[in-house]
PDB file of N, CA and C in Angstrom:
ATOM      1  N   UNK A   1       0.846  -1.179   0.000  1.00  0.00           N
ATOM      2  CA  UNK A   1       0.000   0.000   0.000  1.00  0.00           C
ATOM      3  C   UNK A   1       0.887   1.236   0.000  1.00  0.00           C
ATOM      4  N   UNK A   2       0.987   2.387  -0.638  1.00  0.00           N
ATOM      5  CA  UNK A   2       1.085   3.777  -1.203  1.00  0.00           C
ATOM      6  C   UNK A   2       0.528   4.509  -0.416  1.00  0.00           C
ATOM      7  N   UNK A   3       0.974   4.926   0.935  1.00  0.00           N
ATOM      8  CA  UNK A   3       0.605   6.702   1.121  1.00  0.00           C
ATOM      9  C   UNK A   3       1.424   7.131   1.216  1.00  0.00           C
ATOM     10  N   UNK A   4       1.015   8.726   0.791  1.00  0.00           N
ATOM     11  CA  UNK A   4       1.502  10.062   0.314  1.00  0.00           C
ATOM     12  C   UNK A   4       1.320  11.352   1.509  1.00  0.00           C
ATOM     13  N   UNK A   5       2.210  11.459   1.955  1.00  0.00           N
ATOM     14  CA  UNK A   5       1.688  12.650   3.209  1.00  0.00           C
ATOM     15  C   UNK A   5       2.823  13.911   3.282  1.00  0.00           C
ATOM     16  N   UNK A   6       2.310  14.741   3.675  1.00  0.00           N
ATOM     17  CA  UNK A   6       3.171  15.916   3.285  1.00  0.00           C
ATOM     18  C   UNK A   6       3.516  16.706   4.663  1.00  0.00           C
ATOM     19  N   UNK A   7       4.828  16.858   4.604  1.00  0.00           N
ATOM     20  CA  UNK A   7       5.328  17.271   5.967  1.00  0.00           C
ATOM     21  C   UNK A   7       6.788  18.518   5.776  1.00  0.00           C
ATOM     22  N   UNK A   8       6.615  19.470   6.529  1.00  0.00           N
ATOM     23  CA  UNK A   8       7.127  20.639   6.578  1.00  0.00           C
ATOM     24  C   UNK A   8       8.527  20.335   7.127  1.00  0.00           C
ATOM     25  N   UNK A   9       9.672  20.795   6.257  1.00  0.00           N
ATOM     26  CA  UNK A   9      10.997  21.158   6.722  1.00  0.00           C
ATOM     27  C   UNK A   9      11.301  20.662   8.260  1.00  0.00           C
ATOM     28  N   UNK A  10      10.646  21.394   9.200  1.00  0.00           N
ATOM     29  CA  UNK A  10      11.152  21.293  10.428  1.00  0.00           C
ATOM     30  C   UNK A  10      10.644  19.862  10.968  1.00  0.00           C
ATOM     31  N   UNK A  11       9.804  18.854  10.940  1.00  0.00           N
ATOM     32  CA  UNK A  11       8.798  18.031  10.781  1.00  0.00           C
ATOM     33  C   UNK A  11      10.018  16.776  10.026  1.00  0.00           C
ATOM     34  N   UNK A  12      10.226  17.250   8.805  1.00  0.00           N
ATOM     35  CA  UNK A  12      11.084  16.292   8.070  1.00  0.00           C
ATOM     36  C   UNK A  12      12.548  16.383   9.297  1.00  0.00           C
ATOM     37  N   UNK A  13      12.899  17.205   9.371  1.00  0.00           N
ATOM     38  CA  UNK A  13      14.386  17.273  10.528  1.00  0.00           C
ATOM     39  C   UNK A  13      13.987  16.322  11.900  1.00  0.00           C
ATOM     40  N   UNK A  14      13.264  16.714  12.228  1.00  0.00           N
ATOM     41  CA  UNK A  14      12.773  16.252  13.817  1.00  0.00           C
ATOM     42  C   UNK A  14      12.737  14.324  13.526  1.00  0.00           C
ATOM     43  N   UNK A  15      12.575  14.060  12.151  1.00  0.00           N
ATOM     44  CA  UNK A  15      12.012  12.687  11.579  1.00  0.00           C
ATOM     45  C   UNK A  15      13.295  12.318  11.363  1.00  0.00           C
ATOM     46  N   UNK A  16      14.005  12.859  10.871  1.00  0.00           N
ATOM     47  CA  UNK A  16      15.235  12.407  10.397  1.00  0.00           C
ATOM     48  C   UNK A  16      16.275  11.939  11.434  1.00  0.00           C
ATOM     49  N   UNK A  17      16.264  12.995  12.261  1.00  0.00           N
ATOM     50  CA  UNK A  17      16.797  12.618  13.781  1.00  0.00           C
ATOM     51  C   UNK A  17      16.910  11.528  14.006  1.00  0.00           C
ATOM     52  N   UNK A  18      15.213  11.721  14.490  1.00  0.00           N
ATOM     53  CA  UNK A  18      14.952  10.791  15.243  1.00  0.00           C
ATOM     54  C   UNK A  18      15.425   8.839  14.196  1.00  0.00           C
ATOM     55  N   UNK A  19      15.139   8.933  13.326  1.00  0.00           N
ATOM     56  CA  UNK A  19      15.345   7.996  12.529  1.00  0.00           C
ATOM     57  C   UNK A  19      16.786   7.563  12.637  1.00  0.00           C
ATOM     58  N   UNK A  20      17.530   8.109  12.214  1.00  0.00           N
ATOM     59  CA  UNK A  20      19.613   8.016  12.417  1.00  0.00           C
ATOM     60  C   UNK A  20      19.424   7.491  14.150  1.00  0.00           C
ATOM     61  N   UNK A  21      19.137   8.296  15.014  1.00  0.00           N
ATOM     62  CA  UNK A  21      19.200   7.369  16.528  1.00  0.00           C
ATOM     63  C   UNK A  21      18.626   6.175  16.266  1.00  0.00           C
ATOM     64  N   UNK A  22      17.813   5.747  16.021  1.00  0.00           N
ATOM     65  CA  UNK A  22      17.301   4.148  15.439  1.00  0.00           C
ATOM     66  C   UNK A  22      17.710   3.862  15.019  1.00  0.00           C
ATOM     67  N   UNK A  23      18.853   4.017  13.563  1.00  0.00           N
ATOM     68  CA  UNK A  23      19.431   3.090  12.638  1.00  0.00           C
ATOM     69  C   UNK A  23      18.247   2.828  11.860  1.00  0.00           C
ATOM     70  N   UNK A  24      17.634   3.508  11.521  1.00  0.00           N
ATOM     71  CA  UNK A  24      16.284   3.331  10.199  1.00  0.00           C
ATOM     72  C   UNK A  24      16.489   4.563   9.349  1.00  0.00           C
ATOM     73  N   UNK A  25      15.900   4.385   7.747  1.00  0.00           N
ATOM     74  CA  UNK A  25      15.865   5.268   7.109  1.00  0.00           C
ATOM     75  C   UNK A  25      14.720   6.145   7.380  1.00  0.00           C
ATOM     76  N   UNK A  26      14.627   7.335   6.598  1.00  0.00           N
ATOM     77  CA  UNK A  26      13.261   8.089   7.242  1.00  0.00           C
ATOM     78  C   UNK A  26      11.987   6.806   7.009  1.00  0.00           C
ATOM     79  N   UNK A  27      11.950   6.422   5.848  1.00  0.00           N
ATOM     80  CA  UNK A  27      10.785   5.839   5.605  1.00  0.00           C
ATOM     81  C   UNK A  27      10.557   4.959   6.537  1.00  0.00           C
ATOM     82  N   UNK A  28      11.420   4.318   7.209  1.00  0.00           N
ATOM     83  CA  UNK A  28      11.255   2.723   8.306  1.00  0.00           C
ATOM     84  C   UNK A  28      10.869   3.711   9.364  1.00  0.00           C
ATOM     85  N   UNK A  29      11.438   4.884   9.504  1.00  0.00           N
ATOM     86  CA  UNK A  29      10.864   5.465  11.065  1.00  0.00           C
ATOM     87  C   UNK A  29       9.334   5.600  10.903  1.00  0.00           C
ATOM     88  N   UNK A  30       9.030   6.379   9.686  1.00  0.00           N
ATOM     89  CA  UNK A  30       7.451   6.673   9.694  1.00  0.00           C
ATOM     90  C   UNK A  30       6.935   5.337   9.515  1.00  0.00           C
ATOM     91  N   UNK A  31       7.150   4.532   9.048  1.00  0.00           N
ATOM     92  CA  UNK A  31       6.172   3.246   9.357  1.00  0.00           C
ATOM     93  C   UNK A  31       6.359   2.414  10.705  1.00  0.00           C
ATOM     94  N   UNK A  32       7.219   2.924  11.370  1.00  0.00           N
ATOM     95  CA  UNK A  32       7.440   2.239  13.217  1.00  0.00           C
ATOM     96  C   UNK A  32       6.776   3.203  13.720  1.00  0.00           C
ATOM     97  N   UNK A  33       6.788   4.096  13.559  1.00  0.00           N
ATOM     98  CA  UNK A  33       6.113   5.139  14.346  1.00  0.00           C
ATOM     99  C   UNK A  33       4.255   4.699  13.854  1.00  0.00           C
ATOM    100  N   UNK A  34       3.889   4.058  12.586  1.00  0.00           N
ATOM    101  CA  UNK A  34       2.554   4.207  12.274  1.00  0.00           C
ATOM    102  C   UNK A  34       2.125   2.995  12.492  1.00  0.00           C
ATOM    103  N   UNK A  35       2.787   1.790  12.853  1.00  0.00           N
ATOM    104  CA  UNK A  35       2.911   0.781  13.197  1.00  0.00           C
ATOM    105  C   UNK A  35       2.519   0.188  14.517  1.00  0.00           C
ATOM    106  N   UNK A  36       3.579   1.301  15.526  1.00  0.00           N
ATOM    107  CA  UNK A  36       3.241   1.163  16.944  1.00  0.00           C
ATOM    108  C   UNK A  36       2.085   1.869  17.535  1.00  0.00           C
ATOM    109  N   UNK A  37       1.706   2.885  16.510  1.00  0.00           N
ATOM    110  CA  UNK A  37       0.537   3.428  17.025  1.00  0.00           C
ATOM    111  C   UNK A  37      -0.649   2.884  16.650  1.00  0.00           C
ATOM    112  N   UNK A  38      -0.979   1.924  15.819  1.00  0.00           N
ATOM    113  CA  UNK A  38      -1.830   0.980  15.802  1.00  0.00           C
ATOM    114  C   UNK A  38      -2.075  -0.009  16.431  1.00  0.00           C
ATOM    115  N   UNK A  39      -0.666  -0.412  17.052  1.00  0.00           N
ATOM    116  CA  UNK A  39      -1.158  -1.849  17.824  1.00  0.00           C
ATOM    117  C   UNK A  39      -0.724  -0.721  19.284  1.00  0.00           C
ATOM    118  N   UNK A  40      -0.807   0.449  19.843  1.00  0.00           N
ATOM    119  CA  UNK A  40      -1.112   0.705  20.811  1.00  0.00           C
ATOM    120  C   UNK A  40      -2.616   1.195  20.912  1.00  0.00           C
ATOM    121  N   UNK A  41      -3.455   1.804  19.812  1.00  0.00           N
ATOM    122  CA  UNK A  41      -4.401   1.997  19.681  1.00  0.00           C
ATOM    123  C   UNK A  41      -5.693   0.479  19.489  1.00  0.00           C
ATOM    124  N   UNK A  42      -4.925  -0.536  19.447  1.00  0.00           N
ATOM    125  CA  UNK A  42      -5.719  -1.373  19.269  1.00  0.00           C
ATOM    126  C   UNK A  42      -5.981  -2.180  20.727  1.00  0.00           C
ATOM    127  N   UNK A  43      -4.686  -1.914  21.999  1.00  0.00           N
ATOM    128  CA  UNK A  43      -4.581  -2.289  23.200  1.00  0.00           C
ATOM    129  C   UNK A  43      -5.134  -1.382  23.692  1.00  0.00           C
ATOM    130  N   UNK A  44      -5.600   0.002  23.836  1.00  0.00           N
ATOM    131  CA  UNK A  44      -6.241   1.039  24.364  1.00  0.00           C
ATOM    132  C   UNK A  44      -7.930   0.079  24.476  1.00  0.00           C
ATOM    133  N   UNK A  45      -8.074   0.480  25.858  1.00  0.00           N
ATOM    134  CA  UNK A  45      -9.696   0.389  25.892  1.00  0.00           C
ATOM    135  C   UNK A  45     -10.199   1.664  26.269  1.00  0.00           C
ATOM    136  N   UNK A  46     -11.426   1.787  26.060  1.00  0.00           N
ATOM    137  CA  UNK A  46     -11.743   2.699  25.680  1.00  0.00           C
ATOM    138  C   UNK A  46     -13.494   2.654  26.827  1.00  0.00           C
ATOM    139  N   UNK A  47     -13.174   3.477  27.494  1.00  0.00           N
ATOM    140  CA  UNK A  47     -14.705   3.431  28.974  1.00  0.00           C
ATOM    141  C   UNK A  47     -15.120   4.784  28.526  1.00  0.00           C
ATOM    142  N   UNK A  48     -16.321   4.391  28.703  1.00  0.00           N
ATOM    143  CA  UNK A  48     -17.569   5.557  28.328  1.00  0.00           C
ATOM    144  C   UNK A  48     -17.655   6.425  29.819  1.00  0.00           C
ATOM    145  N   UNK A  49     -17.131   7.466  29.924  1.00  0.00           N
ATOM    146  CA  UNK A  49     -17.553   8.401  30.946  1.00  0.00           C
ATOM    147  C   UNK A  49     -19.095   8.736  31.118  1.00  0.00           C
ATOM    148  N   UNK A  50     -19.463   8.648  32.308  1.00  0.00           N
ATOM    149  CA  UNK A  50     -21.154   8.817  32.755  1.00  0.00           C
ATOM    150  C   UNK A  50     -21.341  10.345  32.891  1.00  0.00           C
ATOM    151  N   UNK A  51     -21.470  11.095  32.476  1.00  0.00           N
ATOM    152  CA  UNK A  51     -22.084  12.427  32.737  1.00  0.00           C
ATOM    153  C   UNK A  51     -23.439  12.962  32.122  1.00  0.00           C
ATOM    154  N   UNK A  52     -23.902  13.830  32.619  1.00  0.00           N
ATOM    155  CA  UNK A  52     -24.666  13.833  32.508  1.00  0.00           C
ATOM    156  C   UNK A  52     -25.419  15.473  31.547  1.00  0.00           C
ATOM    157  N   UNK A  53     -23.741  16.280  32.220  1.00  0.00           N
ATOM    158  CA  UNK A  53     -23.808  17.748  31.708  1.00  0.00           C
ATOM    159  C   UNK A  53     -23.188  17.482  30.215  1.00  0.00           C
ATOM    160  N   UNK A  54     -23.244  17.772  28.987  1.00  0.00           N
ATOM    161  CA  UNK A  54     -22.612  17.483  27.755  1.00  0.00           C
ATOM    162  C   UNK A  54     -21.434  18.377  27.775  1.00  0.00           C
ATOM    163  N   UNK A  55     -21.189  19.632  28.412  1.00  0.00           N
ATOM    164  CA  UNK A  55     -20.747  20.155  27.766  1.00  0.00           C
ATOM    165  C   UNK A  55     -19.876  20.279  28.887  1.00  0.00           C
ATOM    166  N   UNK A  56     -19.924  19.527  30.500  1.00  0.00           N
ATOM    167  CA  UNK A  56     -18.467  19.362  31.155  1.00  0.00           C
ATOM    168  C   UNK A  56     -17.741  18.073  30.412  1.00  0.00           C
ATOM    169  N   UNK A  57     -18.512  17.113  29.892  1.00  0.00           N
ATOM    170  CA  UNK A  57     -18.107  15.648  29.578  1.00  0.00           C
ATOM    171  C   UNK A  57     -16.991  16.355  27.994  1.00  0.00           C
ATOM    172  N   UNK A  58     -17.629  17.801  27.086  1.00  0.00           N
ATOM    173  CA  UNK A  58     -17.033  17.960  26.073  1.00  0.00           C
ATOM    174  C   UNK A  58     -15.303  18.490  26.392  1.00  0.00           C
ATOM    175  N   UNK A  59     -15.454  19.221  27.452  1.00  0.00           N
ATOM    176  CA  UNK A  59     -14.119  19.707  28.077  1.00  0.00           C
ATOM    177  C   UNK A  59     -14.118  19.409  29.475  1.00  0.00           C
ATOM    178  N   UNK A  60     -14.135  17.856  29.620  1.00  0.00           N
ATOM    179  CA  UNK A  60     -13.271  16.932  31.055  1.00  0.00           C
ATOM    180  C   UNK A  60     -11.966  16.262  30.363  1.00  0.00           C
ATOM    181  N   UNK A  61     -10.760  16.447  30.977  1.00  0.00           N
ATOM    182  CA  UNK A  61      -9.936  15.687  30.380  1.00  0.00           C
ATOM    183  C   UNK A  61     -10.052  14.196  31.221  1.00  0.00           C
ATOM    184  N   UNK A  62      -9.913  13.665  30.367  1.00  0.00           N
ATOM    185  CA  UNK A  62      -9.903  11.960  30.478  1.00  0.00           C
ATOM    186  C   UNK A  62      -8.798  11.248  31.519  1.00  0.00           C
ATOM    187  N   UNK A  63      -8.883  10.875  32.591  1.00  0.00           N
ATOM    188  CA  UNK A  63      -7.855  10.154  33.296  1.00  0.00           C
ATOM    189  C   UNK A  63      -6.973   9.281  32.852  1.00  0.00           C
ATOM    190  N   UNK A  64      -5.905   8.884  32.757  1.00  0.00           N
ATOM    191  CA  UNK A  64      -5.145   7.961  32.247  1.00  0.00           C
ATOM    192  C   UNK A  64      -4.703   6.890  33.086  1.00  0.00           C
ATOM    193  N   UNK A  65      -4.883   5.767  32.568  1.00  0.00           N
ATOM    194  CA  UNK A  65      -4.684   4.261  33.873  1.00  0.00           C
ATOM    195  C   UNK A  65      -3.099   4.627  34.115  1.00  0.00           C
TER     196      UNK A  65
END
């Protein structure tokens, strides 16, 4: 699969970095980086907060386990 995403100078540096400390090329960093955030997003559960006001529940920040 082919995606195409577009990222600014400072964005590309910060990637690049970070990539050379890994020993990956840019491209292997952005797919570890899109990689791990899928199978951390797929271990995330996800609890329905009970409120009742909509619009404290819209700006409550969420607790983290």
């Amino acid at each position: 699969m082919r995606l195409t995403i577009l990222i600014d100078k400072d964005e590309e540096k910060i990637l690049n970095s970070r990539a050379k400390k890994n020993l990956l090329t840019l491209q292997e960093q952005v797919e570890d980086i899109i990689r791990r955030s899928c199978i951390n997003a797929k271990n995330k559960k996800t609890t329905e907060d009970k409120c009742d006001d909509a619009l404290v529940h819209v700006f409550s920040r969420k607790k983290k386990n």
